[in-house]
PDB file of N, CA and C in Angstrom:
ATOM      1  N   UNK A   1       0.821  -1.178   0.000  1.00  0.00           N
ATOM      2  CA  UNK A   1       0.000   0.000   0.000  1.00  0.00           C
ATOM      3  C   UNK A   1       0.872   1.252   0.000  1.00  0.00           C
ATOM      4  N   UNK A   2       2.017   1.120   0.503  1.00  0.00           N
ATOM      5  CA  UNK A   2       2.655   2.282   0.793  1.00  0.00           C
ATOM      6  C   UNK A   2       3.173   2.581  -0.817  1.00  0.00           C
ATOM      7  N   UNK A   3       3.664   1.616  -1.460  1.00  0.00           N
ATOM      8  CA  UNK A   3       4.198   1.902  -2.540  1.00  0.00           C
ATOM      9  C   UNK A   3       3.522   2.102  -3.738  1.00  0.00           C
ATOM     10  N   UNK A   4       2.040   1.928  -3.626  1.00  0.00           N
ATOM     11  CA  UNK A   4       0.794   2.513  -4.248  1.00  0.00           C
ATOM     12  C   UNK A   4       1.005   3.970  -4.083  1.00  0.00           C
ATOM     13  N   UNK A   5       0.935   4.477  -2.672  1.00  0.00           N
ATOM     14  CA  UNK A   5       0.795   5.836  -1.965  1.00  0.00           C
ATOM     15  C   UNK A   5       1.870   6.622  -2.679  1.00  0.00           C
ATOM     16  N   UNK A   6       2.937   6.291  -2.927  1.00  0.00           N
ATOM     17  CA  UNK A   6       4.313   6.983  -3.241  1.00  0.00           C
ATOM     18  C   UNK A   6       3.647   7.015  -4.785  1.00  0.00           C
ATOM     19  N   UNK A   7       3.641   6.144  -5.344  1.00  0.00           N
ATOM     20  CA  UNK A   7       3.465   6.175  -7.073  1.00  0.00           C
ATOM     21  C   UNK A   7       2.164   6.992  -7.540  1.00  0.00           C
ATOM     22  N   UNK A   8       1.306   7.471  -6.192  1.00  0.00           N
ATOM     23  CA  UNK A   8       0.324   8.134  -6.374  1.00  0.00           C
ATOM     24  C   UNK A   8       0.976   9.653  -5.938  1.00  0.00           C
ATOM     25  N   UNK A   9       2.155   9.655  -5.295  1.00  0.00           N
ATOM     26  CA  UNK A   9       2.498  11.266  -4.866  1.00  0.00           C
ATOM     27  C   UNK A   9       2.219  11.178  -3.749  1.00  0.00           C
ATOM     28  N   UNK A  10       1.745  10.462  -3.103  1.00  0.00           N
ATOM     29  CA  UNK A  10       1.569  10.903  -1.460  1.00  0.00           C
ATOM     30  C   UNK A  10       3.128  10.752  -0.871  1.00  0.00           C
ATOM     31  N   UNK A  11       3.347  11.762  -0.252  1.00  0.00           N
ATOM     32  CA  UNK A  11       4.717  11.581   1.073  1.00  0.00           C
ATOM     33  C   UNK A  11       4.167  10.174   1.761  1.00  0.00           C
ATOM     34  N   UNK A  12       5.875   9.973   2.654  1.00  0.00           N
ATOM     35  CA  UNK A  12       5.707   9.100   3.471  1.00  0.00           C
ATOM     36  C   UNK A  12       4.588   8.955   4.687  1.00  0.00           C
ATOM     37  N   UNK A  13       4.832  10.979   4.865  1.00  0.00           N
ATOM     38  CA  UNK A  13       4.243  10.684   6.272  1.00  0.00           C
ATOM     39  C   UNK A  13       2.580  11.166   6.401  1.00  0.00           C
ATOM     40  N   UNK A  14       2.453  11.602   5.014  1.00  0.00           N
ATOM     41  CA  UNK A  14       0.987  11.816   4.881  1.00  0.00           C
ATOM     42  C   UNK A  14       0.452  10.013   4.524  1.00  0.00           C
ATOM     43  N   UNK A  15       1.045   9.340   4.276  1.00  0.00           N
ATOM     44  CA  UNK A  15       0.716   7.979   4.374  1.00  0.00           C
ATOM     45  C   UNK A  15      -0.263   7.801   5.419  1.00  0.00           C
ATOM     46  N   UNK A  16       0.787   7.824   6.025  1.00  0.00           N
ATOM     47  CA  UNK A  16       0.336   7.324   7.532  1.00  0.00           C
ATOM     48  C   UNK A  16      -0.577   8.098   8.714  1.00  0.00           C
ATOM     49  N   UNK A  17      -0.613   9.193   8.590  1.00  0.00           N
ATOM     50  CA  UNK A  17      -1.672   9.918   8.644  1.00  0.00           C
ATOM     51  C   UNK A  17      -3.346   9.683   7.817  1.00  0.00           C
ATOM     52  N   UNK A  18      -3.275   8.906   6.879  1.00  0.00           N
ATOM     53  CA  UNK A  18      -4.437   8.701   6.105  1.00  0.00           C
ATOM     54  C   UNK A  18      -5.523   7.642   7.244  1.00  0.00           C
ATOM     55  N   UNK A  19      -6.578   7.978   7.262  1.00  0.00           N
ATOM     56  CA  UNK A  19      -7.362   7.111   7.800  1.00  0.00           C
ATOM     57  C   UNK A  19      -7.786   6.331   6.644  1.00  0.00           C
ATOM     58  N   UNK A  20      -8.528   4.629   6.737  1.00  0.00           N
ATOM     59  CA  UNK A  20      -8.465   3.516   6.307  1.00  0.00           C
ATOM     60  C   UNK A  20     -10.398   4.493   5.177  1.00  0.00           C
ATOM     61  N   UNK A  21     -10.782   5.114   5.965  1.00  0.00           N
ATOM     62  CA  UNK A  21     -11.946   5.840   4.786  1.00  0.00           C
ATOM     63  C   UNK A  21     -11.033   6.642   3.798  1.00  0.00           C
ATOM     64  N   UNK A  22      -9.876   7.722   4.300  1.00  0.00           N
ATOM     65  CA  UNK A  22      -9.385   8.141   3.102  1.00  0.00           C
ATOM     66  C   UNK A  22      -8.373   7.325   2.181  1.00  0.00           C
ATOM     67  N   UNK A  23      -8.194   6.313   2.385  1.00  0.00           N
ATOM     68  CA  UNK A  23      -6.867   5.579   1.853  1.00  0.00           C
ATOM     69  C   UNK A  23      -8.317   5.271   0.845  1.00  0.00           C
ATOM     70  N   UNK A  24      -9.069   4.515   1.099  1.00  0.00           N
ATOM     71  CA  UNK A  24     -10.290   3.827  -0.061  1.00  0.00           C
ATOM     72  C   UNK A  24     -10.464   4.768  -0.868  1.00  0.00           C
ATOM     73  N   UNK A  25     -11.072   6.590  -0.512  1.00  0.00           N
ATOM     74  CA  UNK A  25     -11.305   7.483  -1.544  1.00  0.00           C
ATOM     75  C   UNK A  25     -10.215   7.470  -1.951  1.00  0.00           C
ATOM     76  N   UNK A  26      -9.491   7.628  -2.250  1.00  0.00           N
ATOM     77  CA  UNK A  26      -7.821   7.526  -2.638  1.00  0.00           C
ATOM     78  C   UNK A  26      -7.954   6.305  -4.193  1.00  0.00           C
ATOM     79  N   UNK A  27      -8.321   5.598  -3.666  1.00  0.00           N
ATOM     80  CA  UNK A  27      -7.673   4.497  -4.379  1.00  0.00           C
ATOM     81  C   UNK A  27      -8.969   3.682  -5.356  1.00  0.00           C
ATOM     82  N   UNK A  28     -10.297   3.987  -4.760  1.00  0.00           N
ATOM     83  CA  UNK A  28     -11.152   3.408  -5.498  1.00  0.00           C
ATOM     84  C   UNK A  28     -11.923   3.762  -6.799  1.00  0.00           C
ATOM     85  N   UNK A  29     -11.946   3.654  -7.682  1.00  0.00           N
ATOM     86  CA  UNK A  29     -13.038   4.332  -8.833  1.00  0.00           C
ATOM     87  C   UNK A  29     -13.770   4.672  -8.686  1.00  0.00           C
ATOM     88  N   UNK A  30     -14.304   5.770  -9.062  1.00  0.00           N
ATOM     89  CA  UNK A  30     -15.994   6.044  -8.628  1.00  0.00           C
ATOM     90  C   UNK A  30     -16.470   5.355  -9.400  1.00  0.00           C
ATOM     91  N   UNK A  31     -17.698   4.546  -8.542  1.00  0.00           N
ATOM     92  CA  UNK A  31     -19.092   3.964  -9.285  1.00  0.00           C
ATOM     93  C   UNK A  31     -19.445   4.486 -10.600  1.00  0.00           C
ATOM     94  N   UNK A  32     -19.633   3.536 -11.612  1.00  0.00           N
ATOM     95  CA  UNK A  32     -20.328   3.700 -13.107  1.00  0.00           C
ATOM     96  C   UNK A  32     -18.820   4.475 -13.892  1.00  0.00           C
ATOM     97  N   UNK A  33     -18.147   4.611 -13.424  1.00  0.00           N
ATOM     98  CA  UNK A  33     -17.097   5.133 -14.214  1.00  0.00           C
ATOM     99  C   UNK A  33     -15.600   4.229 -14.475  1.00  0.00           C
ATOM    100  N   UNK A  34     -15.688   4.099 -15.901  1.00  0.00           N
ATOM    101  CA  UNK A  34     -14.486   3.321 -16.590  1.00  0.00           C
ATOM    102  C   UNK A  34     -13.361   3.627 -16.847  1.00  0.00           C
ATOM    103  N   UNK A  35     -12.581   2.890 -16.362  1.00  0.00           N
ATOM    104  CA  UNK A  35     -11.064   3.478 -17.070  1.00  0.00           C
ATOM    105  C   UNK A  35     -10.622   4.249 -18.433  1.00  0.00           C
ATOM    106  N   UNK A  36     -10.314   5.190 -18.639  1.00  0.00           N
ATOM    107  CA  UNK A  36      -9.900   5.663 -19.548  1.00  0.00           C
ATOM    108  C   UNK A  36      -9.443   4.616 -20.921  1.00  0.00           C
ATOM    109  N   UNK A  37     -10.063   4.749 -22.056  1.00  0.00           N
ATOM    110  CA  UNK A  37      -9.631   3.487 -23.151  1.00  0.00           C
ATOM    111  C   UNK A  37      -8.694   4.133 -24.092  1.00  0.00           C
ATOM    112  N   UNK A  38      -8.221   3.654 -25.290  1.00  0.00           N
ATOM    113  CA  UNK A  38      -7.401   4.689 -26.257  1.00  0.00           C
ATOM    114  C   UNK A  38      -7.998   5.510 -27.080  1.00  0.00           C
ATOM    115  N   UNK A  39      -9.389   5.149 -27.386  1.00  0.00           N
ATOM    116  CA  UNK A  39     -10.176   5.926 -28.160  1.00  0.00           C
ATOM    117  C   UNK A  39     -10.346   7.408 -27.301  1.00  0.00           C
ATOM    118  N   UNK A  40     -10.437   7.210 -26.048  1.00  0.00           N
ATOM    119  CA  UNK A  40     -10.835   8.554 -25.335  1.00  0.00           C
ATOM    120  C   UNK A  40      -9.152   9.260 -25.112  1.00  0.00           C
ATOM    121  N   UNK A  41      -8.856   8.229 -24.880  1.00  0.00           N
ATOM    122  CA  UNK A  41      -7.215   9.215 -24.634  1.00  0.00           C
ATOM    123  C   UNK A  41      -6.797   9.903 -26.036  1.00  0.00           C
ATOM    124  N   UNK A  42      -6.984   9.322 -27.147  1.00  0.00           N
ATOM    125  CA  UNK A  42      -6.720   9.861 -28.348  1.00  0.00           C
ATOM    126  C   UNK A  42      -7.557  11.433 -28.971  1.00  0.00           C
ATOM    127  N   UNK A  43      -8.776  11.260 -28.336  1.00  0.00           N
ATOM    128  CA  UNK A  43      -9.986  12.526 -28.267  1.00  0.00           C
ATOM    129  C   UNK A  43      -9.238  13.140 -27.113  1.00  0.00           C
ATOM    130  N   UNK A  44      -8.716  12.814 -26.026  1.00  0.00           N
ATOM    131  CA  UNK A  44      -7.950  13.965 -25.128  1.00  0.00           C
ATOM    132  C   UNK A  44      -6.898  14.641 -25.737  1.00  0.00           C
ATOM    133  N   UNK A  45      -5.885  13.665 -26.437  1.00  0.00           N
ATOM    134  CA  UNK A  45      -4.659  14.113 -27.387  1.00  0.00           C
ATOM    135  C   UNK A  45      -4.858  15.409 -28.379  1.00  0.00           C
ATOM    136  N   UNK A  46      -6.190  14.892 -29.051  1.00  0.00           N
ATOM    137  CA  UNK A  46      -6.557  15.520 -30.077  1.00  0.00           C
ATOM    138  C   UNK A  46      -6.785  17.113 -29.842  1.00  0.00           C
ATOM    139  N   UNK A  47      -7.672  17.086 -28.499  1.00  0.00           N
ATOM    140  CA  UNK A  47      -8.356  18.275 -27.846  1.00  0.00           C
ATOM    141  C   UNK A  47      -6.916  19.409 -27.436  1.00  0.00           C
ATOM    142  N   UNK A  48      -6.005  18.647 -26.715  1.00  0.00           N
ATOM    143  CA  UNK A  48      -4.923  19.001 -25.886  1.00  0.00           C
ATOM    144  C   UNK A  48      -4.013  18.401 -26.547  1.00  0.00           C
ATOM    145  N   UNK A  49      -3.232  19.502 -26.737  1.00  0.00           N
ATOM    146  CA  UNK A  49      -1.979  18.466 -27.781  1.00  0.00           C
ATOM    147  C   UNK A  49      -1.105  18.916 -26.680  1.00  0.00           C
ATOM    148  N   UNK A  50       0.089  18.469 -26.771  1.00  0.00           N
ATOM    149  CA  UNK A  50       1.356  18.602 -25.823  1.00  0.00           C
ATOM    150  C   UNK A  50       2.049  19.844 -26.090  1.00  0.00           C
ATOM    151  N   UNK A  51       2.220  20.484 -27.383  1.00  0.00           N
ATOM    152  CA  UNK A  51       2.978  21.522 -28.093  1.00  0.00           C
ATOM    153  C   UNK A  51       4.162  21.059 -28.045  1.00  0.00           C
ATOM    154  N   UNK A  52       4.953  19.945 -27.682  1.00  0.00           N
ATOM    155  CA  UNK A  52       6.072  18.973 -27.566  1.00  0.00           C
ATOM    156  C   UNK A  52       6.731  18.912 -28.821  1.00  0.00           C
TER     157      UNK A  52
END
């Protein structure tokens, strides 16, 4: 979990400070909502280009 927390940006010590309700909002999907697919990431690309 901790190394979830880090790859999400949380510090160490805000880790541990998280209560077991905020670690879940943290980490769970909201209801009825799907992971991002390539078709939508490609309509994000499209919208927002990088200027890269």
């Amino acid at each position: 979990m901790l190394r979830l927390a880090a790859a999400m940006g949380v510090a160490p010590e805000a880790f541990w400070r998280l209560s077991l309700k905020e670690w879940r909002m943290l980490t769970q999907t909201p209801r009825g909502t799907a992971p991002l697919g390539r078709e939508g990431l490609a309509r994000l690309m499209e919208g927002w280009p990088d200027g890269g």
